[in-house]
PDB file of N, CA and C in Angstrom:
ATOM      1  N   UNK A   1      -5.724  -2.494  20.024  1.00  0.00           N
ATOM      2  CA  UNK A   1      -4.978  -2.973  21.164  1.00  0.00           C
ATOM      3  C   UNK A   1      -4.531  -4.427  20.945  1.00  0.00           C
ATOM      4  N   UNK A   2      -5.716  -5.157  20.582  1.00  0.00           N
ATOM      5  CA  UNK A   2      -4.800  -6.224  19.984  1.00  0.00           C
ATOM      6  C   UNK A   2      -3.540  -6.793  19.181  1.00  0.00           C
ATOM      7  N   UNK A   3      -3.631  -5.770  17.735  1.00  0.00           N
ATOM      8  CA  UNK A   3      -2.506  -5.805  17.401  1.00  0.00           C
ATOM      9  C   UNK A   3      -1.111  -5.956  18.147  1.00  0.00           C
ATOM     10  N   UNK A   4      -1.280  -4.520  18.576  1.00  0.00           N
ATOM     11  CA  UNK A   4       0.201  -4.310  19.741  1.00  0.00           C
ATOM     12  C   UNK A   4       0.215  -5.441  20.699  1.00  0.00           C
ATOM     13  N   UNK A   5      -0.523  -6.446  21.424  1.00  0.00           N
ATOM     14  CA  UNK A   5      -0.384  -7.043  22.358  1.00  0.00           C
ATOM     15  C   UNK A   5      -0.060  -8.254  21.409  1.00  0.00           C
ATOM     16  N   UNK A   6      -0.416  -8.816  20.666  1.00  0.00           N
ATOM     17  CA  UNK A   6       0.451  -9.703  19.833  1.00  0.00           C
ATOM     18  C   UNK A   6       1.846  -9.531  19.053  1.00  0.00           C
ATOM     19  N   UNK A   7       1.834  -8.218  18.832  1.00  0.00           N
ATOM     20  CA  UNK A   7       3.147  -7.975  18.694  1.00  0.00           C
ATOM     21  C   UNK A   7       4.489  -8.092  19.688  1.00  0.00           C
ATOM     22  N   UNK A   8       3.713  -7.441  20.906  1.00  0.00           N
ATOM     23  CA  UNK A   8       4.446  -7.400  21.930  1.00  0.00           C
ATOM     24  C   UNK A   8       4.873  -8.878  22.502  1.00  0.00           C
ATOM     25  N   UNK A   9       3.537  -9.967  22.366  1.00  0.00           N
ATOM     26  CA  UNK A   9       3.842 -11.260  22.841  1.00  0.00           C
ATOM     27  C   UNK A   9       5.276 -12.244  21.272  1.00  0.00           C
ATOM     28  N   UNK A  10       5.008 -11.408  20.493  1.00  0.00           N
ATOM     29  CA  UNK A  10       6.020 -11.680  19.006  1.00  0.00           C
ATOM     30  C   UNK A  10       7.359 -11.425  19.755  1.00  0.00           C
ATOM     31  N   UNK A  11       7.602 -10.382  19.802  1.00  0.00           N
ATOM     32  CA  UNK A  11       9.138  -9.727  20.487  1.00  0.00           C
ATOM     33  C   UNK A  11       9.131 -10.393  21.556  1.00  0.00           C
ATOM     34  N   UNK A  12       8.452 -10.670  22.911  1.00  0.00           N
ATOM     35  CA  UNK A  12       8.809 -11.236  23.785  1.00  0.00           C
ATOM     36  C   UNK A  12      10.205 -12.503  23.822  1.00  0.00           C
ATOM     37  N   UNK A  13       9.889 -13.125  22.450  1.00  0.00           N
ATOM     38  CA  UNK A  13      10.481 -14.431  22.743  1.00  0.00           C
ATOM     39  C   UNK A  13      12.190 -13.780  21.320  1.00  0.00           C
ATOM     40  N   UNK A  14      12.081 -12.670  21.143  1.00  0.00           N
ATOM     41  CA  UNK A  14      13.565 -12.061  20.687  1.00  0.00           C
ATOM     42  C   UNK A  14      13.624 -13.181  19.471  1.00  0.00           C
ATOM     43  N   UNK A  15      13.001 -12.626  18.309  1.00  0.00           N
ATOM     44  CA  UNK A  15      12.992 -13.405  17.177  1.00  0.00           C
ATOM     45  C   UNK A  15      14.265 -13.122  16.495  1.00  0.00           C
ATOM     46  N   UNK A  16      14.770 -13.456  15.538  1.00  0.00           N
ATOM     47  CA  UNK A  16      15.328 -12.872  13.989  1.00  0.00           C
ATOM     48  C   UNK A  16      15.231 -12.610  13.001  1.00  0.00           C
ATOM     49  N   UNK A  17      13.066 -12.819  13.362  1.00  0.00           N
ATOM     50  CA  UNK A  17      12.696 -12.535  11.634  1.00  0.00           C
ATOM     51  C   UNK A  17      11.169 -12.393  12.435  1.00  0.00           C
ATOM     52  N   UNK A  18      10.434 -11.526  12.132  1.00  0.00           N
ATOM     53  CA  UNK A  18       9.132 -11.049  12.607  1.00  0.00           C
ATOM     54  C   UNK A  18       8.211 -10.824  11.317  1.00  0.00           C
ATOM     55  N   UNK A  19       7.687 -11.457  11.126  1.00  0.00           N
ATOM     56  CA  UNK A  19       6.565 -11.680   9.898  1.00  0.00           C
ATOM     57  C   UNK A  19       5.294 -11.308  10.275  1.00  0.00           C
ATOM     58  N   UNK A  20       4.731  -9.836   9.882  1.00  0.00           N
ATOM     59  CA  UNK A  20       3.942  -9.205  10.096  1.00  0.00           C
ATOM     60  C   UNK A  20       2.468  -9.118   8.835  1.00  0.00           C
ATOM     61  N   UNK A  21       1.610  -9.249   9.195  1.00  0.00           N
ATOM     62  CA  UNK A  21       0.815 -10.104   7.945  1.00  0.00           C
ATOM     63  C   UNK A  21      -0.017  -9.002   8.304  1.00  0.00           C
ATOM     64  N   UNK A  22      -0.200  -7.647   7.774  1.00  0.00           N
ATOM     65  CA  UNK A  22      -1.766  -6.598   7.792  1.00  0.00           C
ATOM     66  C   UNK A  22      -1.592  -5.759   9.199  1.00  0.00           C
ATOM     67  N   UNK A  23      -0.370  -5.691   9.832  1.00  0.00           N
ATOM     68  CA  UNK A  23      -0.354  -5.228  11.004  1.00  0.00           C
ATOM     69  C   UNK A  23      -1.250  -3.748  11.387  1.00  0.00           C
ATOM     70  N   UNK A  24      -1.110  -3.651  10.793  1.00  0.00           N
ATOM     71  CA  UNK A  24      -1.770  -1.923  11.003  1.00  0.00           C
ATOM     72  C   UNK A  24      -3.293  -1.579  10.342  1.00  0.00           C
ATOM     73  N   UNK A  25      -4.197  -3.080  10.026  1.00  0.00           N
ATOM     74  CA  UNK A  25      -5.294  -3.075   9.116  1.00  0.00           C
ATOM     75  C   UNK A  25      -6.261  -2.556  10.117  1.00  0.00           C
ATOM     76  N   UNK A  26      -7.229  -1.617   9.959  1.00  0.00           N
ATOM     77  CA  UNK A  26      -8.220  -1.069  10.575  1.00  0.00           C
ATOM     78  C   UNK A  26      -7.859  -0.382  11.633  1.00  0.00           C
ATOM     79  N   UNK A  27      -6.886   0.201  11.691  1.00  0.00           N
ATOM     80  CA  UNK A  27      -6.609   1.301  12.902  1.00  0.00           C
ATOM     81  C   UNK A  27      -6.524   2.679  11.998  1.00  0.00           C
ATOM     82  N   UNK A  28      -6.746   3.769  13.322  1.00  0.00           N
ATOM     83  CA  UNK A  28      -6.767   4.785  12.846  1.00  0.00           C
ATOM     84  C   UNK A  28      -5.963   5.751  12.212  1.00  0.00           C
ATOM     85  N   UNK A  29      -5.000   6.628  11.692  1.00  0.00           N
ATOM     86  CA  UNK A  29      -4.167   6.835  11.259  1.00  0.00           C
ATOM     87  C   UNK A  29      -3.131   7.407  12.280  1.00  0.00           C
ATOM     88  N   UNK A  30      -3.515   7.621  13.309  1.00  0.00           N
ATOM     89  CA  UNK A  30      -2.369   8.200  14.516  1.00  0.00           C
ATOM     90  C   UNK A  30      -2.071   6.950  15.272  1.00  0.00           C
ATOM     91  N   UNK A  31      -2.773   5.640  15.468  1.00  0.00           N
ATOM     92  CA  UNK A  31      -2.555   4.693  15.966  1.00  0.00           C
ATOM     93  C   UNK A  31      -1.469   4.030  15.187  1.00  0.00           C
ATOM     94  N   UNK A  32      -1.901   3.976  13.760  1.00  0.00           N
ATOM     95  CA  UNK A  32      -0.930   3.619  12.576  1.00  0.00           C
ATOM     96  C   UNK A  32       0.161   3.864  12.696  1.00  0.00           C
ATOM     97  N   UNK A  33       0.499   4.903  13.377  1.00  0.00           N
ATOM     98  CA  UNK A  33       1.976   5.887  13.097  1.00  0.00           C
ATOM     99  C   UNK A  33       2.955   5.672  13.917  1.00  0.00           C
ATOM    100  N   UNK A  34       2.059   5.318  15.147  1.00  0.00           N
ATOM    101  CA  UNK A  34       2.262   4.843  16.516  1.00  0.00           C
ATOM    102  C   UNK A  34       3.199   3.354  16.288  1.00  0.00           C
ATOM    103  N   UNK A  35       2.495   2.749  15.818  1.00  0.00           N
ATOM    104  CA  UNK A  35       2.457   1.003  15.883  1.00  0.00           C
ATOM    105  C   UNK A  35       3.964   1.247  14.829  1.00  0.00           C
ATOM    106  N   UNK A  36       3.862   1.988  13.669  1.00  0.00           N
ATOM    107  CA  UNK A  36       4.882   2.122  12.712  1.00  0.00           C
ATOM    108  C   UNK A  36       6.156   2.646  13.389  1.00  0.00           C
ATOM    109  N   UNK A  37       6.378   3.588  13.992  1.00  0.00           N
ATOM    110  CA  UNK A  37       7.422   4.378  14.627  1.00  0.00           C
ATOM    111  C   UNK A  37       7.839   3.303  15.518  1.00  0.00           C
ATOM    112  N   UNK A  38       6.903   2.546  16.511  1.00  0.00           N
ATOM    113  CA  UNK A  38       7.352   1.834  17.704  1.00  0.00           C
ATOM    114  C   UNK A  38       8.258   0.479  16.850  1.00  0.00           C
ATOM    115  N   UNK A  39       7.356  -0.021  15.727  1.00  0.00           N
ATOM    116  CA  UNK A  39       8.606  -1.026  15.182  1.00  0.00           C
ATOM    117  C   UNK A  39       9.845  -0.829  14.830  1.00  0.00           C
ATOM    118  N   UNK A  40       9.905   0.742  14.326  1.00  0.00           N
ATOM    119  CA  UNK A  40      10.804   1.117  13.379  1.00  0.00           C
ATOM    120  C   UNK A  40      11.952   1.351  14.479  1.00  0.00           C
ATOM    121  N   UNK A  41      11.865   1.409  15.722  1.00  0.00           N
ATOM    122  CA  UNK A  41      12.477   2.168  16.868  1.00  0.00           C
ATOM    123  C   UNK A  41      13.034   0.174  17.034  1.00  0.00           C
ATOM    124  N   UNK A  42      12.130  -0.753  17.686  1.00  0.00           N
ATOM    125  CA  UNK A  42      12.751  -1.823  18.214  1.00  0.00           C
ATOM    126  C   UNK A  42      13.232  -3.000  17.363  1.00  0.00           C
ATOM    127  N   UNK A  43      12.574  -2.548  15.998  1.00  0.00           N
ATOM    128  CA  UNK A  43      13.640  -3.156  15.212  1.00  0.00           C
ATOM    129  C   UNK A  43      15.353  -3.001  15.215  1.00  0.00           C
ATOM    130  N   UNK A  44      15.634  -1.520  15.346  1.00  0.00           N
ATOM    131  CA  UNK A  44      16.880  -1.213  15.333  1.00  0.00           C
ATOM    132  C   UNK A  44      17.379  -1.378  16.681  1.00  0.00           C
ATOM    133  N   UNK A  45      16.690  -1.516  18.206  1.00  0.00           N
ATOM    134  CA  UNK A  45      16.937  -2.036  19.125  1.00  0.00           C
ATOM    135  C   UNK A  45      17.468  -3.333  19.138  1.00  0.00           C
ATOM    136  N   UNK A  46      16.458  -3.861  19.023  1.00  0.00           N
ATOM    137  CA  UNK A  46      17.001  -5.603  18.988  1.00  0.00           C
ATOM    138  C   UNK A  46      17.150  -6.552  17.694  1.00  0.00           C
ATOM    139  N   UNK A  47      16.905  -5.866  16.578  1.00  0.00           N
ATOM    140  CA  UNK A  47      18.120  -5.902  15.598  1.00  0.00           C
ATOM    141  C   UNK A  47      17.452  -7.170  15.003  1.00  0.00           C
ATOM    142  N   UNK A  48      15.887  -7.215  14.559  1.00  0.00           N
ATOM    143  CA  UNK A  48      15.916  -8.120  13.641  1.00  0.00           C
ATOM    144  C   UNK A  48      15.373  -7.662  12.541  1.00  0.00           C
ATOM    145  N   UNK A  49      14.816  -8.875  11.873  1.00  0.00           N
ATOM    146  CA  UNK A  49      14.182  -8.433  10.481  1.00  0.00           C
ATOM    147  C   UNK A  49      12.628  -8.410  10.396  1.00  0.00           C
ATOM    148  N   UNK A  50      11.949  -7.408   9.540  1.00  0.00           N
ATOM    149  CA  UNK A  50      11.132  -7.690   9.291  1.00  0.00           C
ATOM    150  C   UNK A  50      10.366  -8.074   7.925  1.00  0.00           C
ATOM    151  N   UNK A  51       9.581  -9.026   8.194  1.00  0.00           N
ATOM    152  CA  UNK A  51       8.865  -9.502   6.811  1.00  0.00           C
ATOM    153  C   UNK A  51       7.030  -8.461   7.005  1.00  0.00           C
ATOM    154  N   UNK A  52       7.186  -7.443   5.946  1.00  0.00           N
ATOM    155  CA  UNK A  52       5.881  -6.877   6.602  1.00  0.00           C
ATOM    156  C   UNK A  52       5.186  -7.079   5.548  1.00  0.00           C
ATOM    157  N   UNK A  53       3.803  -7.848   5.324  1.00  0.00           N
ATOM    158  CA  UNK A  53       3.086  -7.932   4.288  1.00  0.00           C
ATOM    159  C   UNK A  53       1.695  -7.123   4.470  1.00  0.00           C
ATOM    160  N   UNK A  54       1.556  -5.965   3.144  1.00  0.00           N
ATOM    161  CA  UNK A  54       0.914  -4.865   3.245  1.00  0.00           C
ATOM    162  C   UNK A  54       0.081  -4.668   2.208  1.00  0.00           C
ATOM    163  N   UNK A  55      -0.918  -4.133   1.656  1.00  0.00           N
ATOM    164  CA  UNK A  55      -1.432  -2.784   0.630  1.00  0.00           C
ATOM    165  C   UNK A  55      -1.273  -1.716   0.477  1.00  0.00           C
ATOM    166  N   UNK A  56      -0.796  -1.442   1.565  1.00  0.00           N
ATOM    167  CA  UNK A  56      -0.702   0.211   1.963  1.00  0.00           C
ATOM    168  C   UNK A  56       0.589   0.382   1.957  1.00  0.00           C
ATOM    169  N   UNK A  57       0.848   1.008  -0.219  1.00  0.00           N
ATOM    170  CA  UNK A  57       1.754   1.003  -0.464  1.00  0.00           C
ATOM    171  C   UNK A  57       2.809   2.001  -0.196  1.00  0.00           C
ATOM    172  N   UNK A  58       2.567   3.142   0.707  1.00  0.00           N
ATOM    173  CA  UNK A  58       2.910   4.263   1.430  1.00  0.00           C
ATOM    174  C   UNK A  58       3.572   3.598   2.570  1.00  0.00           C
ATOM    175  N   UNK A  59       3.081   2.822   3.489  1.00  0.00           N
ATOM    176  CA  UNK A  59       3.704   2.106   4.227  1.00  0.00           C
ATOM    177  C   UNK A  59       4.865   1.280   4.352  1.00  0.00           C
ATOM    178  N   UNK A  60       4.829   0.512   2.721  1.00  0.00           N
ATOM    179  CA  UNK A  60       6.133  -0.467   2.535  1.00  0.00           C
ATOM    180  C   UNK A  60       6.901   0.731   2.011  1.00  0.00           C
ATOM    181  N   UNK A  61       6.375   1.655   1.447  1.00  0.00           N
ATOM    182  CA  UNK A  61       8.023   2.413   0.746  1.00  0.00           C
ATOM    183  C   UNK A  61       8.796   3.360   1.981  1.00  0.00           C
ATOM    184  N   UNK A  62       7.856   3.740   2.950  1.00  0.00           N
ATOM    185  CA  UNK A  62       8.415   4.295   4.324  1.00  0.00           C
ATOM    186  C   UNK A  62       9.014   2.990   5.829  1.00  0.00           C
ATOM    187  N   UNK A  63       8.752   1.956   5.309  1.00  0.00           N
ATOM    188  CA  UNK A  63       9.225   0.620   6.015  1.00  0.00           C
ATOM    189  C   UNK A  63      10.050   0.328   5.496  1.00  0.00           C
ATOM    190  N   UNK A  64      10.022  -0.345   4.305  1.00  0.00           N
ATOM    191  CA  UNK A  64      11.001  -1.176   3.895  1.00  0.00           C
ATOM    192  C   UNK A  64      12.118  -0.949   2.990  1.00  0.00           C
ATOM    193  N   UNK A  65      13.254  -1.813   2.976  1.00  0.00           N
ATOM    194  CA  UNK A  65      14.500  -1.659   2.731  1.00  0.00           C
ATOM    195  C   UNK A  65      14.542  -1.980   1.201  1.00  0.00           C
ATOM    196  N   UNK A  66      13.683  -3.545   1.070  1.00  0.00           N
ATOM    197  CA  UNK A  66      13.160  -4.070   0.062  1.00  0.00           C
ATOM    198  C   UNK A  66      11.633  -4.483  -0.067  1.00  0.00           C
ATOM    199  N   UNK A  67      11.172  -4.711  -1.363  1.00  0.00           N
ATOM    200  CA  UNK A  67      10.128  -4.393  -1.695  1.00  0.00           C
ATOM    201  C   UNK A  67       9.726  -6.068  -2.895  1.00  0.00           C
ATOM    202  N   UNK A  68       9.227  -6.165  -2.212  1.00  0.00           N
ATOM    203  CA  UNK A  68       8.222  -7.574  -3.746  1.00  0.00           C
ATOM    204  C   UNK A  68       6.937  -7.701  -3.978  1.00  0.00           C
ATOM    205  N   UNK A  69       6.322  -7.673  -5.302  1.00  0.00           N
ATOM    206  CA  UNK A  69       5.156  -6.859  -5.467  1.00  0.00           C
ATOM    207  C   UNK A  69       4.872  -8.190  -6.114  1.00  0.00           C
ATOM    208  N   UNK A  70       3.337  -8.220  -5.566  1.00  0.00           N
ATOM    209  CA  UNK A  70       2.601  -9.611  -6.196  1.00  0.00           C
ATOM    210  C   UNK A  70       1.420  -8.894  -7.046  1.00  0.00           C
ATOM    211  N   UNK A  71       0.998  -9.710  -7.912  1.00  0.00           N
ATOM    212  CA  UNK A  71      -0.004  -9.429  -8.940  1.00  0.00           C
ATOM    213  C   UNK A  71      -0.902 -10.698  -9.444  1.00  0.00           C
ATOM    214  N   UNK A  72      -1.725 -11.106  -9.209  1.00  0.00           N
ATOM    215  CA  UNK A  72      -2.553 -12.115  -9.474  1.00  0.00           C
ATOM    216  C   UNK A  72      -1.992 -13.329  -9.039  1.00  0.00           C
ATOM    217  N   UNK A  73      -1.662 -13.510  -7.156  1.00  0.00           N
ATOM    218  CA  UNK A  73      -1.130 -14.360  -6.330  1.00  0.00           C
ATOM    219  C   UNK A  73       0.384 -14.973  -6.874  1.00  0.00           C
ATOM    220  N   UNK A  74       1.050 -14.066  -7.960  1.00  0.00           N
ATOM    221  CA  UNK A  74       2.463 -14.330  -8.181  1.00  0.00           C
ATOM    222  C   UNK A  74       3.428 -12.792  -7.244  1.00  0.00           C
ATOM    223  N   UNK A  75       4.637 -13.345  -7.332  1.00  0.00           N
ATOM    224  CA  UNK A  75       5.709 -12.420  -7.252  1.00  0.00           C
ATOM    225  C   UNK A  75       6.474 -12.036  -8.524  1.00  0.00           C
ATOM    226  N   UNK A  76       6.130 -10.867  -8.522  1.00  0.00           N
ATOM    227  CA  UNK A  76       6.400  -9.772 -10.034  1.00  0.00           C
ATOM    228  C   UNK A  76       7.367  -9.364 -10.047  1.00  0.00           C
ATOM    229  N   UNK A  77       7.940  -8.924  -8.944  1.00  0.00           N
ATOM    230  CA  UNK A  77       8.953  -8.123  -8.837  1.00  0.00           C
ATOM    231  C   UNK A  77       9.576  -7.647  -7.700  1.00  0.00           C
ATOM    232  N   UNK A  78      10.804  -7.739  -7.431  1.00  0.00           N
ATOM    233  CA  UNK A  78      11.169  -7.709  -5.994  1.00  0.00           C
ATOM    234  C   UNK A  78      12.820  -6.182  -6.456  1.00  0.00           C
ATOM    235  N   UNK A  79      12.989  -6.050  -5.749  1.00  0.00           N
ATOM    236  CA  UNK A  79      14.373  -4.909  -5.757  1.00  0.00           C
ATOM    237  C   UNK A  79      13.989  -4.293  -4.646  1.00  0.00           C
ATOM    238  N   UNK A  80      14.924  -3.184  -4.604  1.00  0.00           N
ATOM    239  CA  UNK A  80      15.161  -1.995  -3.330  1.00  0.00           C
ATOM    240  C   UNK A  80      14.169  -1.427  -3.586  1.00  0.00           C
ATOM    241  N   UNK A  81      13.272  -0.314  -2.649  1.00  0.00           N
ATOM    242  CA  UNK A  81      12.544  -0.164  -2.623  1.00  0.00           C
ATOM    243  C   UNK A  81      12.081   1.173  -3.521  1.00  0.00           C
ATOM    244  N   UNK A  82      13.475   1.902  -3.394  1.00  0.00           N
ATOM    245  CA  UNK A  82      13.713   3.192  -4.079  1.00  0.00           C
ATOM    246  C   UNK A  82      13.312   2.989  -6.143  1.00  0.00           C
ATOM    247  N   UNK A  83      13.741   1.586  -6.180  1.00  0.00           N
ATOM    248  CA  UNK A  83      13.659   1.424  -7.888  1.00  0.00           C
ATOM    249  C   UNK A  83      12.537   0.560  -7.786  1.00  0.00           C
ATOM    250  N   UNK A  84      12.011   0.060  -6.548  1.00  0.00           N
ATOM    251  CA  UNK A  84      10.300  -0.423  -7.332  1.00  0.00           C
ATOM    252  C   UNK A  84       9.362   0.602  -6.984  1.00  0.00           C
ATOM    253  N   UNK A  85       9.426   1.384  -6.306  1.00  0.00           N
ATOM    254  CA  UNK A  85       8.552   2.779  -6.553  1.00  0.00           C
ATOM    255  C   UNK A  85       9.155   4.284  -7.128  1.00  0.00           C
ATOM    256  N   UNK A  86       9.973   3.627  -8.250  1.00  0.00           N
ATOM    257  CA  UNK A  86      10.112   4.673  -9.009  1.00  0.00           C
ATOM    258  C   UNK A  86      10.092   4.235 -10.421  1.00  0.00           C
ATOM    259  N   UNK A  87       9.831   3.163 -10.879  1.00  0.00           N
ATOM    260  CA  UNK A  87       9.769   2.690 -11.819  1.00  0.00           C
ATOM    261  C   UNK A  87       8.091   2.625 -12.313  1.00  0.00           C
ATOM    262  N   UNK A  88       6.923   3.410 -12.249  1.00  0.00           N
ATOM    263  CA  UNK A  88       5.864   3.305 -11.860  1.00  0.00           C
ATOM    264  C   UNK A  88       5.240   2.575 -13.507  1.00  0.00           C
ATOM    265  N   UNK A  89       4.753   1.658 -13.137  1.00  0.00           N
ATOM    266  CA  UNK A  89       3.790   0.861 -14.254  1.00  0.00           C
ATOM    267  C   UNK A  89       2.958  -0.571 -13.810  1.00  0.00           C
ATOM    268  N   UNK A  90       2.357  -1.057 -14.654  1.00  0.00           N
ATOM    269  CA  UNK A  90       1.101  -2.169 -14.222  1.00  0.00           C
ATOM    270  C   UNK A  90       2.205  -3.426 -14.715  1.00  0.00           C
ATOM    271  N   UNK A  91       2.515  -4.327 -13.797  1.00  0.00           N
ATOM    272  CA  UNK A  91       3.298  -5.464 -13.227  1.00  0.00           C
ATOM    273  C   UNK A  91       3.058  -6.579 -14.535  1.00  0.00           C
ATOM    274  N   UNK A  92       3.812  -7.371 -14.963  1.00  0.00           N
ATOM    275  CA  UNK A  92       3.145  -8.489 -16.027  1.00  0.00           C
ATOM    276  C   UNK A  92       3.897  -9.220 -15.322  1.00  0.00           C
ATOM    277  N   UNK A  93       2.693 -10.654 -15.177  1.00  0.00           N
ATOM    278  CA  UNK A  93       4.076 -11.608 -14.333  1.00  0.00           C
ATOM    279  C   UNK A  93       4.526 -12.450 -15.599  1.00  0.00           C
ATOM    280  N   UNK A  94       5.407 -12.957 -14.870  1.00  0.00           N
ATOM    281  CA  UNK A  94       6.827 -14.110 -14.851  1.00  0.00           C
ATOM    282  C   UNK A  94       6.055 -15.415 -15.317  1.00  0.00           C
ATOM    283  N   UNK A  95       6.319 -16.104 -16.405  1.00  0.00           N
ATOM    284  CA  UNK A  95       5.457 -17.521 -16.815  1.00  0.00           C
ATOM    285  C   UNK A  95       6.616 -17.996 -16.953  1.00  0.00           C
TER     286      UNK A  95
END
């Protein structure tokens, strides 16, 4: 319940960029789906963006548009989401 009520106090003030940090961490999987569908619905309502930072890599490829994958506190790799989960291999970063 918390989650959603901070979310809800997030949208209140009609952002343009909603930066979501673990939103859905420790809920149950129908609550999950819940919280997921309801963004996915008022995002396209009121039309902003989201920054959703996740593990639950099932989640970003059914969320997101784009995708950037960190690996030992770097950014490895960023593209559409369709060619970073189809390109499947272990990340080497960027020096």
């Amino acid at each position: 319940m918390r989650q959603r009520t901070l979310i809800a106090l997030a949208l209140a003030l009609r952002p343009q960029l909603l930066i979501l940090d673990e939103p859905t961490t420790a809920l149950d999987v129908l609550t999950q789906r819940s919280v997921v569908e309801r963004l996915a619905e008022l995002r396209e309502e009121l039309r902003f963006a989201m920054v959703f930072i996740t593990h639950d890599l099932g989640l970003a490829a059914e969320l997101a548009d784009r995708v950037g994958t960190m690996y030992a506190g770097r950014l490895v790799e960023t593209g559409a989401t369709r060619d970073i989960f189809h390109r499947p291999g272990t990340p080497t970063p960027r020096r």
